[in-house]
C-alpha atoms as a PDB file:
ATOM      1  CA  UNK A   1     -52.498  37.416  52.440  1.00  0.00           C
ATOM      2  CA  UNK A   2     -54.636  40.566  52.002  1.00  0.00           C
ATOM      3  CA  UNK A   3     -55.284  42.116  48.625  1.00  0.00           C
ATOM      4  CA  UNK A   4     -53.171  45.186  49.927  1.00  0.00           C
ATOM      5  CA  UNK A   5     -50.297  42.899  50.543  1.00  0.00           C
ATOM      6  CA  UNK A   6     -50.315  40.887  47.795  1.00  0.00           C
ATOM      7  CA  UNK A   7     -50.050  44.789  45.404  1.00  0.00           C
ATOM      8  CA  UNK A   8     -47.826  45.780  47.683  1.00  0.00           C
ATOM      9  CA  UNK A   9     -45.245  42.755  46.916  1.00  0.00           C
ATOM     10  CA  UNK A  10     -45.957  42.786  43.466  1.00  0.00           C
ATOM     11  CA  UNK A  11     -45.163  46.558  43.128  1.00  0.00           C
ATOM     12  CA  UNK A  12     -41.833  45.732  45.494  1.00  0.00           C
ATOM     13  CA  UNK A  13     -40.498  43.451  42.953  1.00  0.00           C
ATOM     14  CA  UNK A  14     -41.216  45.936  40.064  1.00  0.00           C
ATOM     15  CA  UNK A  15     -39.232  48.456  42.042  1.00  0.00           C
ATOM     16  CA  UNK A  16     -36.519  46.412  42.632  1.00  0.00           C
ATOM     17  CA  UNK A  17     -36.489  45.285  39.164  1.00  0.00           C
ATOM     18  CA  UNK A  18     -36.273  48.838  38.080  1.00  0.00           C
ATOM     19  CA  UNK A  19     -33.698  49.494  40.125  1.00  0.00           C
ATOM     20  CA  UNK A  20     -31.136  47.036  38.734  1.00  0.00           C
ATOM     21  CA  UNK A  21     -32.044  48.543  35.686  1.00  0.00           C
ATOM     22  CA  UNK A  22     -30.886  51.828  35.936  1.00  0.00           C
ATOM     23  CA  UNK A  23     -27.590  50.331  36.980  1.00  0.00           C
ATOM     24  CA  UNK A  24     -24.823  50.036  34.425  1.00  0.00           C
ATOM     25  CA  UNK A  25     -25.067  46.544  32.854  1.00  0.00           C
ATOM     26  CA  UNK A  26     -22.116  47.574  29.797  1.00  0.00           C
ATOM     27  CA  UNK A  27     -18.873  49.067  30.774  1.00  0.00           C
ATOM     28  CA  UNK A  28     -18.817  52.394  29.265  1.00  0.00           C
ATOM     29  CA  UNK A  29     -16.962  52.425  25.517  1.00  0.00           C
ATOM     30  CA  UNK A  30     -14.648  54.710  24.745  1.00  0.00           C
ATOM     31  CA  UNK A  31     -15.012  57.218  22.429  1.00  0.00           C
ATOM     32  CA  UNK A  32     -12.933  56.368  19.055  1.00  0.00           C
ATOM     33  CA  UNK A  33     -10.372  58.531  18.468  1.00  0.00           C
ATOM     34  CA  UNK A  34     -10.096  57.999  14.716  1.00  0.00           C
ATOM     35  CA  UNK A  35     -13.342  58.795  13.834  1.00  0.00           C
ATOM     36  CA  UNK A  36     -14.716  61.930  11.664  1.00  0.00           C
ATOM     37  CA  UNK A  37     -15.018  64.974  13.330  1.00  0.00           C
ATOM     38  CA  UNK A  38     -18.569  65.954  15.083  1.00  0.00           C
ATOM     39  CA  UNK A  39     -19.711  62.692  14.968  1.00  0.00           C
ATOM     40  CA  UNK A  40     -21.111  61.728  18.657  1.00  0.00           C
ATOM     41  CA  UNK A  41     -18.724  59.579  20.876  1.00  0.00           C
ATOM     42  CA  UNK A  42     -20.334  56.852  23.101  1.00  0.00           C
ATOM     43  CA  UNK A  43     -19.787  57.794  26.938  1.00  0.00           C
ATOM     44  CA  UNK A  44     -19.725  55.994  30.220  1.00  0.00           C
ATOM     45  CA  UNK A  45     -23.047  57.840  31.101  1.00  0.00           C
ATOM     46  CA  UNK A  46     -24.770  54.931  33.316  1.00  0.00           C
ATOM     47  CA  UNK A  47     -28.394  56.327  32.777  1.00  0.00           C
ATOM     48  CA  UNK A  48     -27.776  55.710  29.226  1.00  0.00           C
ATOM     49  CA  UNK A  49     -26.891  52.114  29.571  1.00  0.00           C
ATOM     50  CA  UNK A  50     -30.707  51.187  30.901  1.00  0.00           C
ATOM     51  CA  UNK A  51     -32.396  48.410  28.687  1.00  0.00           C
ATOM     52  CA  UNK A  52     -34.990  50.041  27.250  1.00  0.00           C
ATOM     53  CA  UNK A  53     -36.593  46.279  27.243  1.00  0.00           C
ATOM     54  CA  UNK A  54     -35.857  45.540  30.830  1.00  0.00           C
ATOM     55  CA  UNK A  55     -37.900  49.225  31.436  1.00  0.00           C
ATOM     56  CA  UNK A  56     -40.574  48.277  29.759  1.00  0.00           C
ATOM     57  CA  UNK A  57     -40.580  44.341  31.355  1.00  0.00           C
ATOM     58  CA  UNK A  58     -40.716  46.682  34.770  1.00  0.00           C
ATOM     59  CA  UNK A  59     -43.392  48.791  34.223  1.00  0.00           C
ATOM     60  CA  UNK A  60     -45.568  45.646  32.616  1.00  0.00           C
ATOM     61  CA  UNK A  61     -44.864  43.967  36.173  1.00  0.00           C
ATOM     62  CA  UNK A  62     -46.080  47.295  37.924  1.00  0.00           C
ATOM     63  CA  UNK A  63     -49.254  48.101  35.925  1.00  0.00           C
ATOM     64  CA  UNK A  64     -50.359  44.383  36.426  1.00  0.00           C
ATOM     65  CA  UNK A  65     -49.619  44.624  40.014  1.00  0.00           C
ATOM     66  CA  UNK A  66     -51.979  47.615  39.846  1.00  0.00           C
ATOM     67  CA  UNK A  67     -54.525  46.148  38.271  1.00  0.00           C
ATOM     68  CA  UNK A  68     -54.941  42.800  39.963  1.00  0.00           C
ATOM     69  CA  UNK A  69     -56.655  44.472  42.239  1.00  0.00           C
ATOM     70  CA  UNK A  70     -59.303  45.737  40.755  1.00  0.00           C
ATOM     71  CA  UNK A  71     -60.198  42.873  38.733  1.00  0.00           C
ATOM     72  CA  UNK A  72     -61.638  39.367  39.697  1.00  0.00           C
ATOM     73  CA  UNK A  73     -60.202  35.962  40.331  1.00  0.00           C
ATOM     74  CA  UNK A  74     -60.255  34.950  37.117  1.00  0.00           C
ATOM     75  CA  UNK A  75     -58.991  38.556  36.054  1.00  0.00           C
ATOM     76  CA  UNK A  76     -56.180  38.984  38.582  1.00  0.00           C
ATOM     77  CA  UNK A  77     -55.205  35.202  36.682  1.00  0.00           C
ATOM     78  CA  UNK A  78     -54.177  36.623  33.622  1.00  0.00           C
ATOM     79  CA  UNK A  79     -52.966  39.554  34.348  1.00  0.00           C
ATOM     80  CA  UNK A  80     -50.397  38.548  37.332  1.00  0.00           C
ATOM     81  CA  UNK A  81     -49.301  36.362  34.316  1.00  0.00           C
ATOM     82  CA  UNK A  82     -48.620  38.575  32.251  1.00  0.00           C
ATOM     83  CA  UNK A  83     -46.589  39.992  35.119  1.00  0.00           C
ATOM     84  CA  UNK A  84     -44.707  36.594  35.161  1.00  0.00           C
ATOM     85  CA  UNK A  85     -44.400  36.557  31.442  1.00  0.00           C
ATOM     86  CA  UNK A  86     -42.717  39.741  31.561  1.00  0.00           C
ATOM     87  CA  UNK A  87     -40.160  39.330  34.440  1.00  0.00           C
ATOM     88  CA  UNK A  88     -39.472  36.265  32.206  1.00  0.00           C
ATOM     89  CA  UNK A  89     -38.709  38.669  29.543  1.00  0.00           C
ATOM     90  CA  UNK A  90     -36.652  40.854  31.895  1.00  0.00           C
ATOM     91  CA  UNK A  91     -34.887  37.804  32.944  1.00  0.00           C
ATOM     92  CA  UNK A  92     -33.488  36.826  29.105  1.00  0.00           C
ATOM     93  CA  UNK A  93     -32.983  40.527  28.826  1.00  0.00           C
ATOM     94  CA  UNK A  94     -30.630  40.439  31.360  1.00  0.00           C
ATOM     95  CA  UNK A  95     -28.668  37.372  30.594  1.00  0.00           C
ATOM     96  CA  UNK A  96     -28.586  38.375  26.834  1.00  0.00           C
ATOM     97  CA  UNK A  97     -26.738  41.590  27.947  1.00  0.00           C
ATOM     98  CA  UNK A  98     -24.408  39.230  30.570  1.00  0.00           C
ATOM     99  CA  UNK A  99     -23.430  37.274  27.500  1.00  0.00           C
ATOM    100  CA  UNK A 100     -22.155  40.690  25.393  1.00  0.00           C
ATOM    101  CA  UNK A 101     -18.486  41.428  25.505  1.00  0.00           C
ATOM    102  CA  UNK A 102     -17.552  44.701  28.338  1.00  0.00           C
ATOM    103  CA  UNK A 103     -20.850  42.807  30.772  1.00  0.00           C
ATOM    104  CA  UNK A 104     -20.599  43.796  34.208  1.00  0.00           C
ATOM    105  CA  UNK A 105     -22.005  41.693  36.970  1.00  0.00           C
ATOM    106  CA  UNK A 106     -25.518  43.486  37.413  1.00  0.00           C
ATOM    107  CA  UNK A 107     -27.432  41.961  34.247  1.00  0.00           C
ATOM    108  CA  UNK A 108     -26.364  38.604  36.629  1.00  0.00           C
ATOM    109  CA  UNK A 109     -27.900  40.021  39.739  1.00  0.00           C
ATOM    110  CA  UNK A 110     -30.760  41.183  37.524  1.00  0.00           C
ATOM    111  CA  UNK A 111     -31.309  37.752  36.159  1.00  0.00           C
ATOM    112  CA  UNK A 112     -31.320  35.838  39.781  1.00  0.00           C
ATOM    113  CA  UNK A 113     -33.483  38.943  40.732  1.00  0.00           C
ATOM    114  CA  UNK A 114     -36.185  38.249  38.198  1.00  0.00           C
ATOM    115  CA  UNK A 115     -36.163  34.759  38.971  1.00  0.00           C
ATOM    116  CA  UNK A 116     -37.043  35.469  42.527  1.00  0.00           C
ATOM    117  CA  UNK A 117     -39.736  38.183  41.438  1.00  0.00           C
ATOM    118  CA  UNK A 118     -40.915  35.248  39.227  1.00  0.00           C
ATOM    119  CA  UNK A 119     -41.593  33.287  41.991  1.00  0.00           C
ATOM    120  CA  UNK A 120     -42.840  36.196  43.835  1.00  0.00           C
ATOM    121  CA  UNK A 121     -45.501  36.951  41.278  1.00  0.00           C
ATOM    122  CA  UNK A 122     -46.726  33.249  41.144  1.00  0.00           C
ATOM    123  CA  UNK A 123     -47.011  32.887  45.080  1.00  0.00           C
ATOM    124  CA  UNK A 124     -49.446  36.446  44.708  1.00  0.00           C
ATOM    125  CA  UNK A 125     -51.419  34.833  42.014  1.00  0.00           C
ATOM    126  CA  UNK A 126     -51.849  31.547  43.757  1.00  0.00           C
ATOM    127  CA  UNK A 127     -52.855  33.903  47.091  1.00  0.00           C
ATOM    128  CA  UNK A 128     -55.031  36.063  45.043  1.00  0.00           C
ATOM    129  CA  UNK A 129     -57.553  33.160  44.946  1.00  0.00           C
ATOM    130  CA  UNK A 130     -58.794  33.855  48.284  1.00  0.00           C
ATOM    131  CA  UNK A 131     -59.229  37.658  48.504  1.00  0.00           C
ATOM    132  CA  UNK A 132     -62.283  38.651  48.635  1.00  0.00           C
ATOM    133  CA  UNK A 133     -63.931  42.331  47.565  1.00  0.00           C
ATOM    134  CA  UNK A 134     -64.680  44.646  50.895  1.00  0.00           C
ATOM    135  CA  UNK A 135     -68.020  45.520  51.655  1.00  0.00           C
ATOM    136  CA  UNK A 136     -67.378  47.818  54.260  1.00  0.00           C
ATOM    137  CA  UNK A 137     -69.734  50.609  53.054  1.00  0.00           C
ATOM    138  CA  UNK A 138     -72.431  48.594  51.429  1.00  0.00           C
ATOM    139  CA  UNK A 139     -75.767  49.097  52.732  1.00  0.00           C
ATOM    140  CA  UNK A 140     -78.892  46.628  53.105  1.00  0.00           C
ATOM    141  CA  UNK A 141     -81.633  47.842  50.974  1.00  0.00           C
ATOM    142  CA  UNK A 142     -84.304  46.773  53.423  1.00  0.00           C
ATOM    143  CA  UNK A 143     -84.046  47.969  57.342  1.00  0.00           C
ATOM    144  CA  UNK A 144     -85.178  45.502  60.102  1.00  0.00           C
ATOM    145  CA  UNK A 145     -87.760  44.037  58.128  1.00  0.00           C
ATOM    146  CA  UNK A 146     -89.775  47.109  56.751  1.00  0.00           C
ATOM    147  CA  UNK A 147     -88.833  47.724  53.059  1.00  0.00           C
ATOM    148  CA  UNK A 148     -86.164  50.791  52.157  1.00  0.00           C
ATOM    149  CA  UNK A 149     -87.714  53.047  49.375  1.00  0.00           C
ATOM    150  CA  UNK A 150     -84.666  54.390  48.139  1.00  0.00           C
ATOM    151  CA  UNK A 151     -86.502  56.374  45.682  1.00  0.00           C
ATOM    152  CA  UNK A 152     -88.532  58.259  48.443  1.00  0.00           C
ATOM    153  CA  UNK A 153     -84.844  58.095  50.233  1.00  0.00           C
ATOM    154  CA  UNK A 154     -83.597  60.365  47.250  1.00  0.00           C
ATOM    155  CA  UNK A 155     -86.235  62.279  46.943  1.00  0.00           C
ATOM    156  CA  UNK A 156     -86.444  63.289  50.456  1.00  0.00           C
ATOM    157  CA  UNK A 157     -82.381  63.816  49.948  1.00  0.00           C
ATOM    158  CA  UNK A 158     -82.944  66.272  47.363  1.00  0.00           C
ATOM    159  CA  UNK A 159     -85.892  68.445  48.725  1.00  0.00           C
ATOM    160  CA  UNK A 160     -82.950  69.176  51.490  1.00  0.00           C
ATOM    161  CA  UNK A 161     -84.621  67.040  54.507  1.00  0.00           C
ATOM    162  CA  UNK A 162     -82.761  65.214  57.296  1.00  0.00           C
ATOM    163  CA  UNK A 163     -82.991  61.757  56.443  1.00  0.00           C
ATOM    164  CA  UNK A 164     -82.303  59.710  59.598  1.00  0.00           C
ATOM    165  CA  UNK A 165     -81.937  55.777  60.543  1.00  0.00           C
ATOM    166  CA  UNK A 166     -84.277  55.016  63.042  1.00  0.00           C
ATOM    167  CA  UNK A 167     -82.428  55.487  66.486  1.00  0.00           C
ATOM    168  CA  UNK A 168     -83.856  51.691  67.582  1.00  0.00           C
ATOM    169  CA  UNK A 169     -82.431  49.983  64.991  1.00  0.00           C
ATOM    170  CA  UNK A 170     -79.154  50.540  65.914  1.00  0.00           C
END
């Protein structure tokens, strides 16, 4: 698995997480009837039914996505745990809202759904061992045996001259 990849799935799961999460996990509560006048009434608004925790869970899992890779082995480690560490913390998010009365069946999906991006996470870390950094645009600093001033390099650069490989070497 390529570094690409491996962000790729990562940033997948987040998105998928997130998009369980904007679904309604309450049924909406009616508005009491009873109540004072001008006093605000609760309403079946499903954006306002988001877990603010499960949000947050999500964008942990993207930002670490993000960053593993542009960090090291040992780097990409800790912080694709602390990806796993927080779709564990979406995952009791979402089966402590299954287990409050008026539930609907998404905080369920949402819960298998985690588990999955769980394991998701953990096969990326594991995989992340063997990526390796891209040297596609590093340069030698010597050139077929004869040493490479890069200072005389620059300074050539800067007076405005053509600074050219030598057409054999290539």
């Amino acid at each position: 698995m390529s570094k690409s990849r491996g962000v790729l799935i990562v940033l997948v799961i987040a998105a998928a997480l997130w998009a369980l999460t904007i679904s309604a996990w309450q049924a909406g509560v009616g508005g009491d009837t009873l109540g004072p006048a001008g006093v605000a009434t609760a309403t079946d608004d499903s954006s306002a039914q988001a877990s603010p925790v499960a949000t947050a869970c999500v964008a942990i899992i993207a930002v670490c996505g993000l960053l593993a890779a542009m960090l090291g082995r040992l780097g990409r480690f800790v912080v694709l745990g602390l990806a796993a560490v927080a779709g564990i913390g979406y995952g009791i998010t979402a089966l402590s809202a299954a287990s409050r009365p008026g539930a609907t069946s998404w905080p369920i999906i949402a819960a298998v759904a985690a588990g999955i991006g769980i394991i998701g996470i953990i096969w990326v870390a594991t995989a992340s061992a063997r990526w390796t950094n891209s040297n596609r645009y590093a340069r030698t600093a010597e050139a077929d045996g004869e040493e490479f001033d890069s200072a005389a390099t620059w300074d050539a650069l800067s007076r405005g001259e053509d600074v050219e490989d030598d057409p054999d070497s290539k």
